[in-house]
Protein backbone atom coordinates (compact mmCIF):
# COMPACT_ATOMS: atom_id res chain seq x y z
CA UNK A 1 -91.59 -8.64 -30.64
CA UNK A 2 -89.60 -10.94 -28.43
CA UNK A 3 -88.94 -7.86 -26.01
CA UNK A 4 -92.35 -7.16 -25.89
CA UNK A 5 -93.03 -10.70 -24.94
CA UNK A 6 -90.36 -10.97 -22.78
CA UNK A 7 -92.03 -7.79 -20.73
CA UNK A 8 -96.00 -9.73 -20.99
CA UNK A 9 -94.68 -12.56 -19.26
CA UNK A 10 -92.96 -10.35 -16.29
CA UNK A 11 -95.89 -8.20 -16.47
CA UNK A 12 -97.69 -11.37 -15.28
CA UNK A 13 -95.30 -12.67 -12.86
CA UNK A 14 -95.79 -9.52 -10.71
CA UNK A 15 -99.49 -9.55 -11.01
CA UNK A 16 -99.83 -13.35 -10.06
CA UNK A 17 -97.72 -12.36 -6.77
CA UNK A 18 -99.25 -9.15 -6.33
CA UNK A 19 -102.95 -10.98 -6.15
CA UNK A 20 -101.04 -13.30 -3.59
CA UNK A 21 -100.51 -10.69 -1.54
CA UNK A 22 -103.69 -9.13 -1.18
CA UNK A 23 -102.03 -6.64 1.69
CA UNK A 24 -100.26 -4.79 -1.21
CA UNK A 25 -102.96 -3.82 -2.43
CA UNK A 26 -105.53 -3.30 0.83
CA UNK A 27 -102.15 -1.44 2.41
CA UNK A 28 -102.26 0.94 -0.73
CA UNK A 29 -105.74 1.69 -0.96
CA UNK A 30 -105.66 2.74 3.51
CA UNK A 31 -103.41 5.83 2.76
CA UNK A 32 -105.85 7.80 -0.06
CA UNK A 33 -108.50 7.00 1.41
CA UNK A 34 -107.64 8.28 5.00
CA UNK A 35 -106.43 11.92 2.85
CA UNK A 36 -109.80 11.79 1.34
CA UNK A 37 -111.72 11.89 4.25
CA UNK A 38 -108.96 14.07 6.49
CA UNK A 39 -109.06 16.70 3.51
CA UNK A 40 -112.84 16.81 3.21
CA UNK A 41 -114.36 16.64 6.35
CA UNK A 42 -111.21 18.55 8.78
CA UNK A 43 -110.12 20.57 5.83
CA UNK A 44 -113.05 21.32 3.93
CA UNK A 45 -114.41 24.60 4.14
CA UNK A 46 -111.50 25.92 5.91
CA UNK A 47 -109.32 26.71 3.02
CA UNK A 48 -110.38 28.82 -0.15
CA UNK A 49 -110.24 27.67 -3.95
CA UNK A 50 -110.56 30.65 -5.80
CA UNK A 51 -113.43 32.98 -4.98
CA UNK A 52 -115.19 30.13 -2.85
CA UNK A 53 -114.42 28.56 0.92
CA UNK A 54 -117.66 25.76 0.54
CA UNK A 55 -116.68 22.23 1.18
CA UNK A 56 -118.04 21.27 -1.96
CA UNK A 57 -115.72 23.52 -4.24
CA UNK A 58 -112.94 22.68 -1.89
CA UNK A 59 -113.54 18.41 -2.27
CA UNK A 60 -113.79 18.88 -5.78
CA UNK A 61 -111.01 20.78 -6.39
CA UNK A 62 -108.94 18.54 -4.28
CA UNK A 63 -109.96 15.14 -5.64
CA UNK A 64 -107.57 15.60 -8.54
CA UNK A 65 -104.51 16.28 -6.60
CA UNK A 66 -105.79 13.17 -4.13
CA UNK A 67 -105.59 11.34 -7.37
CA UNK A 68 -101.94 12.41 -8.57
CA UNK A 69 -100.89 11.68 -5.19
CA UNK A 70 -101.88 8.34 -5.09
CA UNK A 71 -100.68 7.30 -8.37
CA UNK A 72 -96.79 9.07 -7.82
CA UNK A 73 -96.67 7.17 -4.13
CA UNK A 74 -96.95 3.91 -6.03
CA UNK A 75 -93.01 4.93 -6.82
CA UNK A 76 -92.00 3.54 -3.52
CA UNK A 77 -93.66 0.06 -4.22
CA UNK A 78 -92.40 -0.28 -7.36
CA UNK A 79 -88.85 0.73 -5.83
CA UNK A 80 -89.18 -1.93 -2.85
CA UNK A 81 -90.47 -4.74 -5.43
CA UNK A 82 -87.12 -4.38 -8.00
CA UNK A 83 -84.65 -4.04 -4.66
CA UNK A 84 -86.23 -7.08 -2.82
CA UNK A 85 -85.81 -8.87 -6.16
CA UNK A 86 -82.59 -8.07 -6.19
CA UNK A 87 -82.05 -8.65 -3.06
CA UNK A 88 -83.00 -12.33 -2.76
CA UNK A 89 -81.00 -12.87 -6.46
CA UNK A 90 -84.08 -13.03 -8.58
CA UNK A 91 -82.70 -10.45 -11.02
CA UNK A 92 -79.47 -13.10 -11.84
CA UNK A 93 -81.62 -16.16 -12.55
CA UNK A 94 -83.46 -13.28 -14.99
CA UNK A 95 -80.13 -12.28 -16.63
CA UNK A 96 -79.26 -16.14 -17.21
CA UNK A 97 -82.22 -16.65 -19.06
CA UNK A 98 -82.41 -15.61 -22.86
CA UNK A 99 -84.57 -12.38 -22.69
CA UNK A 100 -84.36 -9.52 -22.89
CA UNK A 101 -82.46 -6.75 -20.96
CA UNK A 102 -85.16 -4.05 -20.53
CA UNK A 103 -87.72 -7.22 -20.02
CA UNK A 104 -87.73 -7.21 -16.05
CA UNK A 105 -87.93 -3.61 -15.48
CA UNK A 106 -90.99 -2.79 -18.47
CA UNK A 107 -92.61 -5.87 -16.64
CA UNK A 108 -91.94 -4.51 -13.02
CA UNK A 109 -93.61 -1.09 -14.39
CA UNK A 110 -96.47 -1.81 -16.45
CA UNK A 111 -97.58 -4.49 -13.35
CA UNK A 112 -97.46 -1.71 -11.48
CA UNK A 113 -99.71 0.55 -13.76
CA UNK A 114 -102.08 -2.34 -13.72
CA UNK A 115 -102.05 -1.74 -9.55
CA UNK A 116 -102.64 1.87 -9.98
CA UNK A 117 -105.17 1.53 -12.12
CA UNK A 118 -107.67 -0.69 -9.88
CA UNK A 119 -106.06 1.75 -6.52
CA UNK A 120 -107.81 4.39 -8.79
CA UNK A 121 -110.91 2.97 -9.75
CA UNK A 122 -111.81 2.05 -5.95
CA UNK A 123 -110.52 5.77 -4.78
CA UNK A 124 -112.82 7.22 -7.45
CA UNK A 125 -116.07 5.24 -5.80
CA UNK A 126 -114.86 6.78 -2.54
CA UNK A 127 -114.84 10.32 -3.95
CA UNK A 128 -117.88 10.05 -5.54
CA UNK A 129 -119.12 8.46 -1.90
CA UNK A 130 -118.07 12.01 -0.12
CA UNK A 131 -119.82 14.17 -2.70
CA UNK A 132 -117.18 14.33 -5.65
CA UNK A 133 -118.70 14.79 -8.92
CA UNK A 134 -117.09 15.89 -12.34
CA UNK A 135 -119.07 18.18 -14.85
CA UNK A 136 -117.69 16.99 -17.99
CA UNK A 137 -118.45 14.53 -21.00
CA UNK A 138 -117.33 10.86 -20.30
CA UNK A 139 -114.70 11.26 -22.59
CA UNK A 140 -112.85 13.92 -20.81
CA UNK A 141 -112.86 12.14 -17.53
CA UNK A 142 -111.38 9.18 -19.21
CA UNK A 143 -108.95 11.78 -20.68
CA UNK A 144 -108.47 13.01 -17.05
CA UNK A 145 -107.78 9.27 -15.64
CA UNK A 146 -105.39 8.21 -18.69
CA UNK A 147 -103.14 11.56 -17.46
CA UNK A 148 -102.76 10.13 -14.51
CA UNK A 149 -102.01 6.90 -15.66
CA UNK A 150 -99.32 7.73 -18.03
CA UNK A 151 -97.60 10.13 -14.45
CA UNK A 152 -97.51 6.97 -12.37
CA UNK A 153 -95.79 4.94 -14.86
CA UNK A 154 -93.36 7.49 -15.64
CA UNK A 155 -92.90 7.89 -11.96
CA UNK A 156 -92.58 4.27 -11.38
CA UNK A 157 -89.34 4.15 -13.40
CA UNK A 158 -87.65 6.46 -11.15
CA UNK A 159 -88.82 3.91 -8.64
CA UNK A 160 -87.29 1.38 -10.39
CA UNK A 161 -83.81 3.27 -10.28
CA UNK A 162 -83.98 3.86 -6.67
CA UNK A 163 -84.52 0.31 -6.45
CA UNK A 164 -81.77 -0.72 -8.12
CA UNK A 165 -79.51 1.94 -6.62
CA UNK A 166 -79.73 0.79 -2.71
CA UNK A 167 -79.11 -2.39 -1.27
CA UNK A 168 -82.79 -3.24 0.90
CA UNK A 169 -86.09 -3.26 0.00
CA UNK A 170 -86.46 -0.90 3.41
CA UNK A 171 -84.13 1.38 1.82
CA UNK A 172 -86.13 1.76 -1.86
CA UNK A 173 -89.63 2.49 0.51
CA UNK A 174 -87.61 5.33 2.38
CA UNK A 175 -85.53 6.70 -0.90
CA UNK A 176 -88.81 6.20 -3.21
CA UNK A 177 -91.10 8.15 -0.33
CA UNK A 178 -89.14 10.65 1.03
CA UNK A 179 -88.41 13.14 -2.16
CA UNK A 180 -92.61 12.83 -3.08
CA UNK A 181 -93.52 15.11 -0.08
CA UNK A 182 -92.27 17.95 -1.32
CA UNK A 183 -92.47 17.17 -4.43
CA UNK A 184 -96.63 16.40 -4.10
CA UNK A 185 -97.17 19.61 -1.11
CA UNK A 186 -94.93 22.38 -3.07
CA UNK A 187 -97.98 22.07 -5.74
CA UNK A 188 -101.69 23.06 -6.42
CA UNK A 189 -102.46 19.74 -5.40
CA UNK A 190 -103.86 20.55 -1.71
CA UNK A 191 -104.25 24.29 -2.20
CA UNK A 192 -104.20 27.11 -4.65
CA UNK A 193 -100.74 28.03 -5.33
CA UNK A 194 -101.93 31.79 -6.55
CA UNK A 195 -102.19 32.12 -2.27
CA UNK A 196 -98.17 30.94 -2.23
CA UNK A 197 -95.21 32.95 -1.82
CA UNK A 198 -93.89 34.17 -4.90
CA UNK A 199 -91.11 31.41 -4.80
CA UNK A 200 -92.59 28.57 -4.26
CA UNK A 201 -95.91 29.70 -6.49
CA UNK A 202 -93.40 29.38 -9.35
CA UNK A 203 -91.96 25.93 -8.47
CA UNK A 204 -95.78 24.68 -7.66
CA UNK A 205 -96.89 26.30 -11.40
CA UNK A 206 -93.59 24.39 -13.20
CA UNK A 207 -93.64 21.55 -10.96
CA UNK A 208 -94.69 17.98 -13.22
CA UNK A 209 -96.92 17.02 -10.69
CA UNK A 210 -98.86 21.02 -10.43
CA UNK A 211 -99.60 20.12 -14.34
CA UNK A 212 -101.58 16.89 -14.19
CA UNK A 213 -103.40 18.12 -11.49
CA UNK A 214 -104.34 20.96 -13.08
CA UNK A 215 -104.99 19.05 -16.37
CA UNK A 216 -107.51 16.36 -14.48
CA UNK A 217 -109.22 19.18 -13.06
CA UNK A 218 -109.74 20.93 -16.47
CA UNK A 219 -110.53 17.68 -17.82
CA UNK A 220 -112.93 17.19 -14.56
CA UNK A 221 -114.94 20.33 -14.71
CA UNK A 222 -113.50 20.72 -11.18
CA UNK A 223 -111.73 24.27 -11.17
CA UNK A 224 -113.94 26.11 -8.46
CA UNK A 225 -115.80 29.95 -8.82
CA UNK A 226 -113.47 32.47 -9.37
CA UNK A 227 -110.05 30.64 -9.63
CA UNK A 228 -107.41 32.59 -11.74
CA UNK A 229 -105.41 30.53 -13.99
CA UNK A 230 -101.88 30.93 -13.17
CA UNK A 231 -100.05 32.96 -16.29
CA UNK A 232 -97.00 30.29 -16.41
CA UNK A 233 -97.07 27.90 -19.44
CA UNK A 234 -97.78 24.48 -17.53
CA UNK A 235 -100.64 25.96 -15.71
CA UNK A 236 -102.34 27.38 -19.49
CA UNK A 237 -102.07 24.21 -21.20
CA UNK A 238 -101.66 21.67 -18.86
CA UNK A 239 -102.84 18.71 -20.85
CA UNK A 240 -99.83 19.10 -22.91
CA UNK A 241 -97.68 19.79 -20.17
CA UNK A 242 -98.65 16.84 -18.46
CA UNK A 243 -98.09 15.00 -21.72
CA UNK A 244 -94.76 15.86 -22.19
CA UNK A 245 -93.22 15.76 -19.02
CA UNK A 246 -94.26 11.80 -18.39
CA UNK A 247 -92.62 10.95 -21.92
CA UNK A 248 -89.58 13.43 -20.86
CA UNK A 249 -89.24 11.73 -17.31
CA UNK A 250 -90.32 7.93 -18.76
CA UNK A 251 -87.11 8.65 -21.47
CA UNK A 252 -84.82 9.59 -19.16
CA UNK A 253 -85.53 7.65 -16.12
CA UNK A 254 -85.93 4.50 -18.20
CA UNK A 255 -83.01 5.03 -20.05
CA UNK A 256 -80.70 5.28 -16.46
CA UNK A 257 -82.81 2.56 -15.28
CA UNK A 258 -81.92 -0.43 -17.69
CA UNK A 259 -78.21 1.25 -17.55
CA UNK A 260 -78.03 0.77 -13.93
CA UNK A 261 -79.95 -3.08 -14.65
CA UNK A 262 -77.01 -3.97 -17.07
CA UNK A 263 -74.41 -3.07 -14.57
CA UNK A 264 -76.13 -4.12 -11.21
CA UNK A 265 -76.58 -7.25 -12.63
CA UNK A 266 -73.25 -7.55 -14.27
């Protein structure tokens, strides 16, 4: 119980300087909503979603891999916030204080979840602005959102890793952004990956990321007219793909994270 308090009370230290920095957050919300738009309106149309090129299949079949997007970016602002802490020697007057260990980091993380969560909730008004709509029960969508959820907090504790692994915040932005490209673009996230090469369709259909995206859009009612399910695993039961590879990468990543805490701040 005292680690769990321990984490509450970091939890709260990032948010109170988070909502002092209102830029964080305005800075975060600029880059979805610009791929909204570009995807829809120069995009839309132009690229087809199973049997169907209309911009309205094509928006609502990429609204779920706008969504996965935004919440795995986050990674490089939860990277730059545990380096620039570290940094400026924040994380020693933390390790001279009785608490615990994993306290700092499961703060740093679940602050950041609290972020993603409001980035999400203002992305989802501008979707639904451009014409996105879901076709399920409320339940499901909630389902959908909670998916993507549980992927950025697994995702921010690789962030937290490459934060405590370089020596700059600049260097955590650039090492927490620069593997997420193709990570996010080798995916079904932007396009169907039955139109890939046979390669990279199987990287896209066993890819983390490919599996919540396909689970939100399941969960969504957004898979468009005619799209053929990929026959790999992931892509025929995504919600439980999605599932287990957040715990799998929150286990392991969290695990080498408060390793690398204890001896960083040795």
């Amino acid at each position: 119980m005292s680690a769990v308090s321990d984490s509450l009370v970091i939890t709260r230290r990032n948010l109170i300087r988070m909502g002092r920095i209102p830029e964080m957050i305005i800075f975060g919300l600029v880059q979805p909503i610009m791929f909204v738009v570009l995807f829809t309106y120069v995009f839309g149309g132009s690229i087809q979603v199973g049997s169907s090129t209309s911009t309205q299949a094509y928006r609502e079949f990429l609204m779920a891999g706008i969504f996965a997007q935004t919440v795995t970016f986050a990674t490089a602002g939860a990277g730059a916030g545990i380096a620039d802490d570290m940094h400026k020697g924040l994380i020693d007057r933390f390790r001279s204080l009785p608490m615990a260990r994993g306290a700092v980091l499961t703060g740093r993380t679940l602050a950041d979840s609290v972020q993603t969560a409001l980035t999400l909730i203002v992305l989802a008004v501008v979707a639904l602005l451009v014409g996105w709509r879901t076709h399920e029960n409320f339940g499901k969508v909630l389902a959908g959102f909670g998916l993507l959820l549980l992927l950025g907090y697994a995702f921010s504790w690789i962030g937290a890793l490459i934060g405590l692994s370089v020596r700059t915040p600049e260097a955590a932005t650039s090492g927490g952004l620069i593997w997420l490209f193709p990570l996010t673009f080798i995916s079904n996230a932007f396009v169907d990956a039955n139109q890939m090469p046979s390669f990279l369709r199987h990287i896209a259909e066993w890819n983390p990321f490919s599996a919540t995206v396909q689970a939100c859009r399941e969960l969504f009612g957004n898979l468009p007219p005619g799209f053929q399910t990929p026959d790999a695993w992931p892509m025929q039961h995504p919600v439980w793909a999605s599932l287990i590879w957040s715990v799998v990468i929150i286990l392991f990543f969290r695990t080498l994270a408060v390793r690398k805490y204890r001896r960083a701040s040795g």
